[in-house]
C-alpha atoms as a PDB file:
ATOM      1  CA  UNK A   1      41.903  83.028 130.904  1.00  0.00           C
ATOM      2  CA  UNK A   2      38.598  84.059 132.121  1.00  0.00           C
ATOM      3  CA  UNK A   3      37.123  86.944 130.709  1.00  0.00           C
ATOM      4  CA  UNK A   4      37.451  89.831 133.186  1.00  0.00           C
ATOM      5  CA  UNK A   5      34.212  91.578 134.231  1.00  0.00           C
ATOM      6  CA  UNK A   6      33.902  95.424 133.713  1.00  0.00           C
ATOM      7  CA  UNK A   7      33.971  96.094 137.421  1.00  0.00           C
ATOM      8  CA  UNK A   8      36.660  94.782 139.966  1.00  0.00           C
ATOM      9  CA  UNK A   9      36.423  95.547 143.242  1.00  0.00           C
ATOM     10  CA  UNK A  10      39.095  97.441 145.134  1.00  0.00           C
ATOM     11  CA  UNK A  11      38.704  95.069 148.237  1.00  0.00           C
ATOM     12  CA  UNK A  12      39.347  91.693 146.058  1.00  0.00           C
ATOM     13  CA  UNK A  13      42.685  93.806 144.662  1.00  0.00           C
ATOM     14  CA  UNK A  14      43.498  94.124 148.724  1.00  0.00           C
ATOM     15  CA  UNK A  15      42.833  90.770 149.669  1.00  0.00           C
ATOM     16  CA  UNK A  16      45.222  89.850 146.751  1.00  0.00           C
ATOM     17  CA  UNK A  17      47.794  91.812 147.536  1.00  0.00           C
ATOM     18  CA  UNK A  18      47.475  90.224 151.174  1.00  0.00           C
ATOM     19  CA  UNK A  19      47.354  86.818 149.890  1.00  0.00           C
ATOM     20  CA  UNK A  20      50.755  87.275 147.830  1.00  0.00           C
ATOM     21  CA  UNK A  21      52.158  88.936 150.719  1.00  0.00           C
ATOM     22  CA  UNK A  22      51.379  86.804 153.674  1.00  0.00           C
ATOM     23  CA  UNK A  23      50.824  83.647 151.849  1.00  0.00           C
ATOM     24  CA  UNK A  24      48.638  82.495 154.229  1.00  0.00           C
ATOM     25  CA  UNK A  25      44.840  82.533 154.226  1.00  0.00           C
ATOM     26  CA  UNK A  26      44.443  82.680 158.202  1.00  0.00           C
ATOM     27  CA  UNK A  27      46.609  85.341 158.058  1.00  0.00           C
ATOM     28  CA  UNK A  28      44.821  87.576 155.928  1.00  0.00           C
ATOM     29  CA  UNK A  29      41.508  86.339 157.438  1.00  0.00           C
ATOM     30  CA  UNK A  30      42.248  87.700 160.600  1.00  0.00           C
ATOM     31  CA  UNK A  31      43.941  90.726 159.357  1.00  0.00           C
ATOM     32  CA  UNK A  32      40.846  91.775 157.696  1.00  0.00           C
ATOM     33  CA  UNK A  33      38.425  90.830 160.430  1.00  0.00           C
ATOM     34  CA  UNK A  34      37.132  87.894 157.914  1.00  0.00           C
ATOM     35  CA  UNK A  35      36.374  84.726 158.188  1.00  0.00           C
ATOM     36  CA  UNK A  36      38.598  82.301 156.553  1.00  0.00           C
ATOM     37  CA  UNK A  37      35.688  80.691 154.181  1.00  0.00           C
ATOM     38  CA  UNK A  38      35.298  84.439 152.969  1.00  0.00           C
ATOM     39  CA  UNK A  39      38.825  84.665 152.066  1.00  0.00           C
ATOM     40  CA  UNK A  40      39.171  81.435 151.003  1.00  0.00           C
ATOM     41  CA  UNK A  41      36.159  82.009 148.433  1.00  0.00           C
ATOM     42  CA  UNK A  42      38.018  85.229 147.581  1.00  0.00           C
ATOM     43  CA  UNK A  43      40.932  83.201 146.524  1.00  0.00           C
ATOM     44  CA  UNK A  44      39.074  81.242 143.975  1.00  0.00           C
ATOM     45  CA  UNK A  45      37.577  84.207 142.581  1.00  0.00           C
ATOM     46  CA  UNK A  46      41.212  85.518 141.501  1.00  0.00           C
ATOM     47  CA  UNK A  47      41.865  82.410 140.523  1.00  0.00           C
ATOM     48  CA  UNK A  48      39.272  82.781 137.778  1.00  0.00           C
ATOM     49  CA  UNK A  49      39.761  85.968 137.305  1.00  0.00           C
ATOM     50  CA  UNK A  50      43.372  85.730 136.334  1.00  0.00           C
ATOM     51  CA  UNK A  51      43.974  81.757 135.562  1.00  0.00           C
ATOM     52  CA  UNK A  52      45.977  81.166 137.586  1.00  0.00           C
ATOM     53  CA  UNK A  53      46.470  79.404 141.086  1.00  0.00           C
ATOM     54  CA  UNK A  54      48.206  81.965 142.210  1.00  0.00           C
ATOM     55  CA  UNK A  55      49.208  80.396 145.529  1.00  0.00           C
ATOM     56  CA  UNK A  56      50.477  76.615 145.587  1.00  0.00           C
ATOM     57  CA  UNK A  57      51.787  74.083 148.462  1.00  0.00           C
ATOM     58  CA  UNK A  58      55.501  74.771 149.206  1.00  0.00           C
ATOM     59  CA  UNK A  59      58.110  72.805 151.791  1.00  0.00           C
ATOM     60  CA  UNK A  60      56.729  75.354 154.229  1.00  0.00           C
ATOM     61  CA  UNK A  61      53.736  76.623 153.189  1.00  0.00           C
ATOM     62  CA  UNK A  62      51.796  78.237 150.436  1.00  0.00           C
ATOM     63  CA  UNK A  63      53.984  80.105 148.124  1.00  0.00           C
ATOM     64  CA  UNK A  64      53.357  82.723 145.153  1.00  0.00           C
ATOM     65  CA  UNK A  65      53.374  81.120 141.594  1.00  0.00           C
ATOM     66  CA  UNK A  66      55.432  83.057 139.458  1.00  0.00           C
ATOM     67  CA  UNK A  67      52.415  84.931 137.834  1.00  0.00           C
ATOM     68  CA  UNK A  68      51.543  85.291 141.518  1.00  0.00           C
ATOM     69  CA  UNK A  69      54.416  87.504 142.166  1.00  0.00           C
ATOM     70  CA  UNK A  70      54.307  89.391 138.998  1.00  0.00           C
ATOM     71  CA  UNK A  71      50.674  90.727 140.283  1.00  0.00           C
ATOM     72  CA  UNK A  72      52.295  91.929 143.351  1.00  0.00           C
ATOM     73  CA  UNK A  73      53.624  95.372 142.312  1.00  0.00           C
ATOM     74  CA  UNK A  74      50.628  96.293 140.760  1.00  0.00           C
ATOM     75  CA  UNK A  75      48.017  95.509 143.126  1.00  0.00           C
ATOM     76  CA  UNK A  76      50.490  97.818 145.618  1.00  0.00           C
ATOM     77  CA  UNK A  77      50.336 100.149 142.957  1.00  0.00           C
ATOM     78  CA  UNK A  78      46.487 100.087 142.197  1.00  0.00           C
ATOM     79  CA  UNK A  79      45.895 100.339 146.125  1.00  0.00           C
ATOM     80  CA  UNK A  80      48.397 103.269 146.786  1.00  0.00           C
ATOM     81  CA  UNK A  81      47.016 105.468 143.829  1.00  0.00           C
ATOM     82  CA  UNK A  82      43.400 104.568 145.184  1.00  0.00           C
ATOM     83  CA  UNK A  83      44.479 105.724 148.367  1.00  0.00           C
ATOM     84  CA  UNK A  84      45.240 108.810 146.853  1.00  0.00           C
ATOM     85  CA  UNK A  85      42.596 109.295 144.738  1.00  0.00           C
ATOM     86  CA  UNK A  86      39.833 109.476 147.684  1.00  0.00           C
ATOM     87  CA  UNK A  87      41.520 110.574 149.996  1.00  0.00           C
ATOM     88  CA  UNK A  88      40.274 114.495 149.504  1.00  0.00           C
ATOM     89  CA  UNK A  89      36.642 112.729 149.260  1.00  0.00           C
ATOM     90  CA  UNK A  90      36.670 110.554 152.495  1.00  0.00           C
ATOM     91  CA  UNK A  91      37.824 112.952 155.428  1.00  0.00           C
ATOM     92  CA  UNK A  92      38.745 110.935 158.787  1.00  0.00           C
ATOM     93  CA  UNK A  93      36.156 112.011 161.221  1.00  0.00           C
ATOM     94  CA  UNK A  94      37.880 110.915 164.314  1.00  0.00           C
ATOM     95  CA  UNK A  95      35.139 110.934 166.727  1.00  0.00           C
ATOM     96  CA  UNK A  96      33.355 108.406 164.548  1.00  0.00           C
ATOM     97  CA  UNK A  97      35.884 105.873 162.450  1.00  0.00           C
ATOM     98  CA  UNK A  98      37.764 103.339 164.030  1.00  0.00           C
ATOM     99  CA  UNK A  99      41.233 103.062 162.521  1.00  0.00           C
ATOM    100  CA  UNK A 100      44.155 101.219 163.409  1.00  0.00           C
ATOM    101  CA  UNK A 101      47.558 102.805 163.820  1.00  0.00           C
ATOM    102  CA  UNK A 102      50.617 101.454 164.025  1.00  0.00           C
ATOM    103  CA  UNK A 103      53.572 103.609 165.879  1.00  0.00           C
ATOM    104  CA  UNK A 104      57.048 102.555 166.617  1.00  0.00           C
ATOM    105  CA  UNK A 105      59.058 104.180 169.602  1.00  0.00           C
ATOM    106  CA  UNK A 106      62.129 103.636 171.840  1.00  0.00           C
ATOM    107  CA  UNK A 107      61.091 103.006 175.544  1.00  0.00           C
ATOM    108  CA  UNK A 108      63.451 106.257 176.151  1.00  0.00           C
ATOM    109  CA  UNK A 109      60.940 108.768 175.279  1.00  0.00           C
ATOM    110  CA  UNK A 110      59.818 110.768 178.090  1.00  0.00           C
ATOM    111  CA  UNK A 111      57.536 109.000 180.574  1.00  0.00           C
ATOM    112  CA  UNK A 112      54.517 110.913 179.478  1.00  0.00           C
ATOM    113  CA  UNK A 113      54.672 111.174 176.056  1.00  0.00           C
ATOM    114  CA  UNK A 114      53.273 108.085 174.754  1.00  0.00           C
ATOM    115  CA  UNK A 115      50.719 108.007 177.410  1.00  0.00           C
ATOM    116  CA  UNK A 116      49.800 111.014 176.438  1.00  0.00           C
ATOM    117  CA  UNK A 117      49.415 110.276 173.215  1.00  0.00           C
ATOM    118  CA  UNK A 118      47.139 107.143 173.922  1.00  0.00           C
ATOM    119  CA  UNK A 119      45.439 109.248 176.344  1.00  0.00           C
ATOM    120  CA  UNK A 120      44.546 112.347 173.425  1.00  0.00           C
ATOM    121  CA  UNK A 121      43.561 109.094 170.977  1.00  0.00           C
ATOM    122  CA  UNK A 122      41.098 107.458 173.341  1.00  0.00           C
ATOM    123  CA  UNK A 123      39.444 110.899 173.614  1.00  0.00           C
ATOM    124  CA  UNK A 124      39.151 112.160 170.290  1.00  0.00           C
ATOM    125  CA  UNK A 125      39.063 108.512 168.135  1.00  0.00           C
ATOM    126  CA  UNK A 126      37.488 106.097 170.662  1.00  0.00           C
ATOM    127  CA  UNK A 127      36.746 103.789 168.232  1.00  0.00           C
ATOM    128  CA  UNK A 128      40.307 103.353 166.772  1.00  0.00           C
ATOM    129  CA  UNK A 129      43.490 101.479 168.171  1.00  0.00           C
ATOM    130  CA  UNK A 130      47.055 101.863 168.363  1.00  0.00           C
ATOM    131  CA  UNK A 131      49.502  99.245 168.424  1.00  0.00           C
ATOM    132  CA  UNK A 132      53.241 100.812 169.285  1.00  0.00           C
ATOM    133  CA  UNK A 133      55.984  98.864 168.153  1.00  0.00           C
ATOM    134  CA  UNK A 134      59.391  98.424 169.516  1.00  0.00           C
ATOM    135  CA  UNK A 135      62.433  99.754 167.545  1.00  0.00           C
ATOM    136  CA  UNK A 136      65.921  97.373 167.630  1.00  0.00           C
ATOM    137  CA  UNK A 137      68.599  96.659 165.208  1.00  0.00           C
ATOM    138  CA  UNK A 138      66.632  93.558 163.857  1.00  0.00           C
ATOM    139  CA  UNK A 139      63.919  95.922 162.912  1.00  0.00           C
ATOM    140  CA  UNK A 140      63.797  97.229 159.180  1.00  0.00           C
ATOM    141  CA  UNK A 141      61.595 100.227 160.178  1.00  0.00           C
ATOM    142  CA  UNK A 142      62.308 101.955 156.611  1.00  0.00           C
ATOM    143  CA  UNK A 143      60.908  99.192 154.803  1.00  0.00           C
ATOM    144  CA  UNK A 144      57.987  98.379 157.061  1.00  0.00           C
ATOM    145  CA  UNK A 145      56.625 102.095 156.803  1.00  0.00           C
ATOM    146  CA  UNK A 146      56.967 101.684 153.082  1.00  0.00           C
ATOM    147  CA  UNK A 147      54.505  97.989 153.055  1.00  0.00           C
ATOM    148  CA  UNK A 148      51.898  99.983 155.660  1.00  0.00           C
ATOM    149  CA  UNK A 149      52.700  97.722 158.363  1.00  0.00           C
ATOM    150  CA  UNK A 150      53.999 100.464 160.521  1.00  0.00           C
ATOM    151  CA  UNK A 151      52.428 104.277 160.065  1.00  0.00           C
ATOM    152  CA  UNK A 152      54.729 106.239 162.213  1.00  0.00           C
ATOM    153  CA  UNK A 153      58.290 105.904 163.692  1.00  0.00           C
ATOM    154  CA  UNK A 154      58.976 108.421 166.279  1.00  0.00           C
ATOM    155  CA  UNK A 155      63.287 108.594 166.502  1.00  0.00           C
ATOM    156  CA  UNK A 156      66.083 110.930 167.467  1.00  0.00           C
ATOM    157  CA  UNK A 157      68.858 109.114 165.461  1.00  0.00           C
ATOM    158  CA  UNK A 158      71.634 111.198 163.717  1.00  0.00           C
ATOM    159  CA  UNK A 159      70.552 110.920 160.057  1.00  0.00           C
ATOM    160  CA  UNK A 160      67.400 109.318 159.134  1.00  0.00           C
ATOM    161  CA  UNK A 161      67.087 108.287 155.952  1.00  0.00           C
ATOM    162  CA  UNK A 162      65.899 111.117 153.162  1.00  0.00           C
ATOM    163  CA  UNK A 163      63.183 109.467 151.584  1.00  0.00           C
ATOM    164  CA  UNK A 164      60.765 109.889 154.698  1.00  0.00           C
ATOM    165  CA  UNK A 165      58.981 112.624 155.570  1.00  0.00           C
ATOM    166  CA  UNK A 166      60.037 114.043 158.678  1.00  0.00           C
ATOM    167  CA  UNK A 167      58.686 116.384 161.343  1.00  0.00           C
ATOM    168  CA  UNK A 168      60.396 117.866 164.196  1.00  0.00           C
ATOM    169  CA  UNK A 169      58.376 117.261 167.804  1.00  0.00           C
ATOM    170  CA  UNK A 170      61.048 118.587 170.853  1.00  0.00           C
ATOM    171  CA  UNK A 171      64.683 118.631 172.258  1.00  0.00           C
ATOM    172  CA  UNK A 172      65.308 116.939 174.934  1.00  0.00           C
ATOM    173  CA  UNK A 173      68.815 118.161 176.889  1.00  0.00           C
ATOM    174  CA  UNK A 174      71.221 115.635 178.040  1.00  0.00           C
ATOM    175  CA  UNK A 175      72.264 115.127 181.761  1.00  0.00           C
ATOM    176  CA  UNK A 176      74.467 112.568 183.522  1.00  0.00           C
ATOM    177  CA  UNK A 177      73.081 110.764 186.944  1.00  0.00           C
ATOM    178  CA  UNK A 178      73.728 107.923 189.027  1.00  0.00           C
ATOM    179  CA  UNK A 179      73.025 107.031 192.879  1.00  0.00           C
ATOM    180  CA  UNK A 180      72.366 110.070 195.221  1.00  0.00           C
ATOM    181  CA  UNK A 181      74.783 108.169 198.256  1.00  0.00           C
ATOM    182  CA  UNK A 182      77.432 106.710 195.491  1.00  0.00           C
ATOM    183  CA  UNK A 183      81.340 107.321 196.469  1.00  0.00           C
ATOM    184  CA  UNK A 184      81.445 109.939 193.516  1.00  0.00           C
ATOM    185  CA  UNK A 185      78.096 111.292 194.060  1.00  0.00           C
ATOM    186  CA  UNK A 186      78.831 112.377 197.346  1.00  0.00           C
ATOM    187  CA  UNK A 187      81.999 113.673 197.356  1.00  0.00           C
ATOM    188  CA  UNK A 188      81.104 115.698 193.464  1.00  0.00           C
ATOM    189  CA  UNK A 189      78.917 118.855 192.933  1.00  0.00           C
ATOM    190  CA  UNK A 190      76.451 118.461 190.236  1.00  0.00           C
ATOM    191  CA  UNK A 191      78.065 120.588 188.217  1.00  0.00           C
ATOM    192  CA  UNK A 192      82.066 119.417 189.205  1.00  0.00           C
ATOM    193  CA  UNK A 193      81.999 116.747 186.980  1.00  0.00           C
ATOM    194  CA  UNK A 194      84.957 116.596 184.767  1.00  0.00           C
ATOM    195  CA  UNK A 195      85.624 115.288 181.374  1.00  0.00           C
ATOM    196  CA  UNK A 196      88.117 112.668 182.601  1.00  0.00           C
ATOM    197  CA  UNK A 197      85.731 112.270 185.695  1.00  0.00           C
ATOM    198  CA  UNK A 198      82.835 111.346 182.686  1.00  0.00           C
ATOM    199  CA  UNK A 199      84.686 109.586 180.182  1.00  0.00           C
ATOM    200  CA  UNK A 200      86.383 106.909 182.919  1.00  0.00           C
ATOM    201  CA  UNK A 201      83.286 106.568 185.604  1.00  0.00           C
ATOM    202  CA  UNK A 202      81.309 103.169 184.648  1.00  0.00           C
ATOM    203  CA  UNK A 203      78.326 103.724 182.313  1.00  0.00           C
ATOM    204  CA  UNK A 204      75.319 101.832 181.661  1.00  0.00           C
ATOM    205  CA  UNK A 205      73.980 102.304 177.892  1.00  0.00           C
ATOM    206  CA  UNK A 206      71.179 100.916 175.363  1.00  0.00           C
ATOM    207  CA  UNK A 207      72.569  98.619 172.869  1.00  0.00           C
ATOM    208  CA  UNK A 208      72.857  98.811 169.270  1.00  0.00           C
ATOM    209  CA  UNK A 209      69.546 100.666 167.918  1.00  0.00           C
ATOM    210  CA  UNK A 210      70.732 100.012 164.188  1.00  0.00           C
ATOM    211  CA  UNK A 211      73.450  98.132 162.461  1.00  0.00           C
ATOM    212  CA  UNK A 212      76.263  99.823 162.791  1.00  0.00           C
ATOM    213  CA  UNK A 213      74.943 102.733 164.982  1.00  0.00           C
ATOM    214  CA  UNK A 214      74.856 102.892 168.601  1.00  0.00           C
ATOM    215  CA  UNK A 215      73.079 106.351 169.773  1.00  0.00           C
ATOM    216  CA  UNK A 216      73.810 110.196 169.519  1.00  0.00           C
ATOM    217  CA  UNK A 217      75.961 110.085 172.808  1.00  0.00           C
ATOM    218  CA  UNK A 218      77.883 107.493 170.928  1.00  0.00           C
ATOM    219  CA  UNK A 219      77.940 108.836 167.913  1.00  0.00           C
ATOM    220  CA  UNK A 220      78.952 112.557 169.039  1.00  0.00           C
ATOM    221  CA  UNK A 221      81.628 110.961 171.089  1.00  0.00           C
ATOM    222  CA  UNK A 222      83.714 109.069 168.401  1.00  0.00           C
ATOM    223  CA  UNK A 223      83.287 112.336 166.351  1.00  0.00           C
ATOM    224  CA  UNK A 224      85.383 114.029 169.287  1.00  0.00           C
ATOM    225  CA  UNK A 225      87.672 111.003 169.130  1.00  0.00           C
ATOM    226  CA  UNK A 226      86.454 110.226 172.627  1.00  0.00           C
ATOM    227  CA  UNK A 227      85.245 107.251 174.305  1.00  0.00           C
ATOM    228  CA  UNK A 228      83.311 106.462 177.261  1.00  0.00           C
ATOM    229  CA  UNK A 229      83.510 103.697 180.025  1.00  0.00           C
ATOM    230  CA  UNK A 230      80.623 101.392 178.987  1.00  0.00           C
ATOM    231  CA  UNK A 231      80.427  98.264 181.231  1.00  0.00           C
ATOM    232  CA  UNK A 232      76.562  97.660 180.763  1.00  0.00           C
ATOM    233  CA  UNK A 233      74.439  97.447 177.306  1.00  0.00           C
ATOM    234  CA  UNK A 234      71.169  96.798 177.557  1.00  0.00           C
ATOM    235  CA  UNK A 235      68.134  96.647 175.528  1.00  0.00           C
ATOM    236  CA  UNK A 236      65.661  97.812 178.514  1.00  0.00           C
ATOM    237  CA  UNK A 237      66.233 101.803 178.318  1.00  0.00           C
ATOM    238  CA  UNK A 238      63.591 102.208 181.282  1.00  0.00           C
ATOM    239  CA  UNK A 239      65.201  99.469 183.659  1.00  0.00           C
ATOM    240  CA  UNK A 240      68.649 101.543 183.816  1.00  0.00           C
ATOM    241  CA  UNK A 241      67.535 104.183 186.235  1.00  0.00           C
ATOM    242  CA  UNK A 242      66.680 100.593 188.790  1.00  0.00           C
ATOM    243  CA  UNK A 243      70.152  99.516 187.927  1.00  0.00           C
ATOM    244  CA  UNK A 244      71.407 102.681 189.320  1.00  0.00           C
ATOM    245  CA  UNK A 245      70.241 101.820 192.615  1.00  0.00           C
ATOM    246  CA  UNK A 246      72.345  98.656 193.672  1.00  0.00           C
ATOM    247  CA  UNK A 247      75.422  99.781 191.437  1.00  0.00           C
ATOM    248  CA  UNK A 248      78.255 102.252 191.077  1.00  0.00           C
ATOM    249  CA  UNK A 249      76.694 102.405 187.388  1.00  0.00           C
ATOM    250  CA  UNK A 250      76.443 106.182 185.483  1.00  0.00           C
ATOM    251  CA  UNK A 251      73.462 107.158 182.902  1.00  0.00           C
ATOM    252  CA  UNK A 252      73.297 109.821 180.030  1.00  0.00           C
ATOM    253  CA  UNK A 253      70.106 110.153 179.176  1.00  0.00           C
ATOM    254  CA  UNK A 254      67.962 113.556 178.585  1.00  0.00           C
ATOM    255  CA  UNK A 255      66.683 115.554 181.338  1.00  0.00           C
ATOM    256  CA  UNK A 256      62.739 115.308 180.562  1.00  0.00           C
ATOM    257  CA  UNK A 257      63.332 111.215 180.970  1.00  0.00           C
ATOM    258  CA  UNK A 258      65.129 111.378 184.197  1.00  0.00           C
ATOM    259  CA  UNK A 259      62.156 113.625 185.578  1.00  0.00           C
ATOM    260  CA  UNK A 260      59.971 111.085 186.225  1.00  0.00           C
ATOM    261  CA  UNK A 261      62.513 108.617 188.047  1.00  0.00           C
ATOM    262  CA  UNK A 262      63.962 111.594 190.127  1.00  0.00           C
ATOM    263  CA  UNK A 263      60.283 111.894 192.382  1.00  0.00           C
ATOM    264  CA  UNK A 264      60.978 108.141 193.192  1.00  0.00           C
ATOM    265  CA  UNK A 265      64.115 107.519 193.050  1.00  0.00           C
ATOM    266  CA  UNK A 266      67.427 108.743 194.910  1.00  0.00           C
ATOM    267  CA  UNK A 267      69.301 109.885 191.819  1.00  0.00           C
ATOM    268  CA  UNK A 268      71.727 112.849 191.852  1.00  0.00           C
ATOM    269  CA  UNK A 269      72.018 114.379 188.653  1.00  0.00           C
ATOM    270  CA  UNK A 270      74.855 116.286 187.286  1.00  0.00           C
ATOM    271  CA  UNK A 271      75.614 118.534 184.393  1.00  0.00           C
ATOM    272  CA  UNK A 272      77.579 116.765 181.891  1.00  0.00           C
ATOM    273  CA  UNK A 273      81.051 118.437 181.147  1.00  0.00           C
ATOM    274  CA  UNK A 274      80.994 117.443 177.333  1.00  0.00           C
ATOM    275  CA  UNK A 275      78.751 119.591 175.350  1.00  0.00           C
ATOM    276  CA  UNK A 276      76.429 117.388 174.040  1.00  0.00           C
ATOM    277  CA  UNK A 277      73.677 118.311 171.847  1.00  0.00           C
ATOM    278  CA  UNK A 278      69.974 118.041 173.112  1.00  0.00           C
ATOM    279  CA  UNK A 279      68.120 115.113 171.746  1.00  0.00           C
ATOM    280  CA  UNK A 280      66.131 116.302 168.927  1.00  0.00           C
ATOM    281  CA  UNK A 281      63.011 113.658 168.483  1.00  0.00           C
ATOM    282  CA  UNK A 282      60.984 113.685 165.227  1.00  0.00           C
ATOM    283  CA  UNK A 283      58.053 111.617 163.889  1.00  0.00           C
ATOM    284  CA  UNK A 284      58.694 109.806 160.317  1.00  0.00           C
ATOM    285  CA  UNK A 285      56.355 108.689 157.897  1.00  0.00           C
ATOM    286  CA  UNK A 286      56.429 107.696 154.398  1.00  0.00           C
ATOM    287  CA  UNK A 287      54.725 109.241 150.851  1.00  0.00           C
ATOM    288  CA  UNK A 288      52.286 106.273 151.066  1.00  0.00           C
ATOM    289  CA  UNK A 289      50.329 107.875 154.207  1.00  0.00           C
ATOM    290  CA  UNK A 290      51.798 111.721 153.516  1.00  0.00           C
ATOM    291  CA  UNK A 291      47.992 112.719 152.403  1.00  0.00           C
ATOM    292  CA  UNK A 292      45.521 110.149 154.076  1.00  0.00           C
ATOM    293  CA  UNK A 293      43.058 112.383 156.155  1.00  0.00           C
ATOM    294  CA  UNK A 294      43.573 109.548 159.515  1.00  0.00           C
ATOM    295  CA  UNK A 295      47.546 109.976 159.028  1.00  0.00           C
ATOM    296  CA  UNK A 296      47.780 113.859 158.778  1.00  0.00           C
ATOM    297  CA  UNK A 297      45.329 114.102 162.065  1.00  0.00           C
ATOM    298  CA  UNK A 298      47.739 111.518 163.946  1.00  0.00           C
ATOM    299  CA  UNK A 299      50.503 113.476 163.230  1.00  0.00           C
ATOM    300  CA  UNK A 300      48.918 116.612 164.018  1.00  0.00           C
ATOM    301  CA  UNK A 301      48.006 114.835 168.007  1.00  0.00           C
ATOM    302  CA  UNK A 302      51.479 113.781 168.233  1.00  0.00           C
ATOM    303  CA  UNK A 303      53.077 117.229 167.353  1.00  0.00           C
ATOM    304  CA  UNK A 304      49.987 118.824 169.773  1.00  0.00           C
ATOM    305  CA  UNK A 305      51.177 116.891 172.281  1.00  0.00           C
ATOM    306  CA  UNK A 306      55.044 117.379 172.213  1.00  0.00           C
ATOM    307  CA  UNK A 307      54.556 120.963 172.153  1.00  0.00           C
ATOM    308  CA  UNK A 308      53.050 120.708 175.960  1.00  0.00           C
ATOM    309  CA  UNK A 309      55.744 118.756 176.844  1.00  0.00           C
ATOM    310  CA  UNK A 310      57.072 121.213 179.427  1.00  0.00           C
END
């Protein structure tokens, strides 16, 4: 094995870790804003460094050689506790750094919030991006917070898991509507709705958000022992309100969503007879990003900018 120099630098440990985690030079290359030959000259450096190959041909592309995936852990390791280590030393001047920031968020957020929140970025970090992610069953969002590739999730699920750090943003209260000139619209006040009236009329919902969990209206219902009418699932929160329009369909959603769609659309709104409780949405992040300077002035925007929500 080659005899390892007295100084390594922290970005060859990165591009290692990327290498054993994408397995794919491109990959990493772009990532990284690098060109390939860079990386690629990278590679062979760790390949001296440690004697090994590290990556070798598969059936379907390069894979990690078992000494490959035994450096894995570490280099995560040695990166995180780097993180750490500077983090005091390098504050995030947002007016001047360009970071990247990855957010994930269901489409049923109220109209203005994320915009809002792009809107606050672009003025304070002009440099920097955002990416925002969508949430669904398929996606592990636990697991991609704790690899980095996501740096946020903003949710209002039930019971998210204990491990993140979680911070509360606003409550959102929950209304029924449906069309203004629909048969039960006309002939109901918006607050005559009855329970049976609710539980029977035909509803249009999201789909499953999580394996094994379908929402907080959901959720609160079966804990009642009740059960709605749901003749529509769909992945597209912010098409439902449209599919209102040509149907004798019925949303739940909160108030502060509907808002926008009621100064467009002929919706009649009514108070919902069950006593659900508001939507409570939170930001989660994990202990990776809990004391990066860029990370704890993101979070501080998106809690600035719930609070205004009115």
């Amino acid at each position: 094995m080659a005899k390892l120099p007295t100084h390594i630098d922290i970005h060859l440990i990165r591009i290692l870790y990327m290498l054993l985690s994408e397995k794919n030079v491109s990959r990493v290359a772009l990532k990284l804003n690098q060109p390939q030959p860079s990386i690629s000259a990278s590679l062979r450096k760790l390949r001296e460094l440690t004697g090994d190959p590290l990556l070798v041909r598969g059936s379907r592309g390069m894979v990690p050689t078992q000494h490959g995936e035994s450096l894995l852990r570490p280099a995560k390791r040695i990166l995180d506790e780097t993180e750490r280590l500077f983090v005091q030393k390098m504050p995030f001047v947002a007016e001047e750094e360009a970071r990247t920031f990855n957010i994930a968020a269901p489409d049923y957020l109220d109209s203005q919030f994320l915009p809002n929140i792009i809107a606050r970025v672009r003025r304070q970090s002009p440099k920097s991006r955002i990416v925002i992610h969508h949430i669904g069953r398929d996606v592990d969002y636990s697991r991609l917070l704790s690899d980095g590739e996501l740096d946020l999730v903003i949710a209002n699920w039930d019971e998210p898991p204990p491990h993140l750090h979680l911070s509360k943003l606003f409550q959102d209260p929950i209304a029924c509507c449906m069309r203004a000139d629909s048969p039960y619209a006309k002939r109901t006040a918006p607050d005559g709705m009855t329970v049976e009236d609710y539980l029977s009329l035909p509803h249009v919902a999201p789909s499953q958000m999580l394996p094994g969990y379908h929402g907080v209206i959901e959720a609160f219902l079966a804990r009642h022992n009740m059960k709605r009418n749901v003749v529509v699932e769909s992945a597209y929160f912010s098409q439902m309100p449209y599919m209102l329009m040509q149907s004798d369909l019925a949303l739940t959603t909160g108030r502060q969503f509907l808002r926008f769609f009621e100064k467009t659309l002929p919706l009649k709104t009514f108070n919902v007879p069950i006593k659900f409780p508001a939507m409570r949405f939170y930001q989660l992040w994990h202990d990776r990003v809990h004391h990066a300077s860029e990370h704890k002035w993101l979070r501080e925007l998106v809690g600035a900018v719930a609070k205004e929500l009115k």
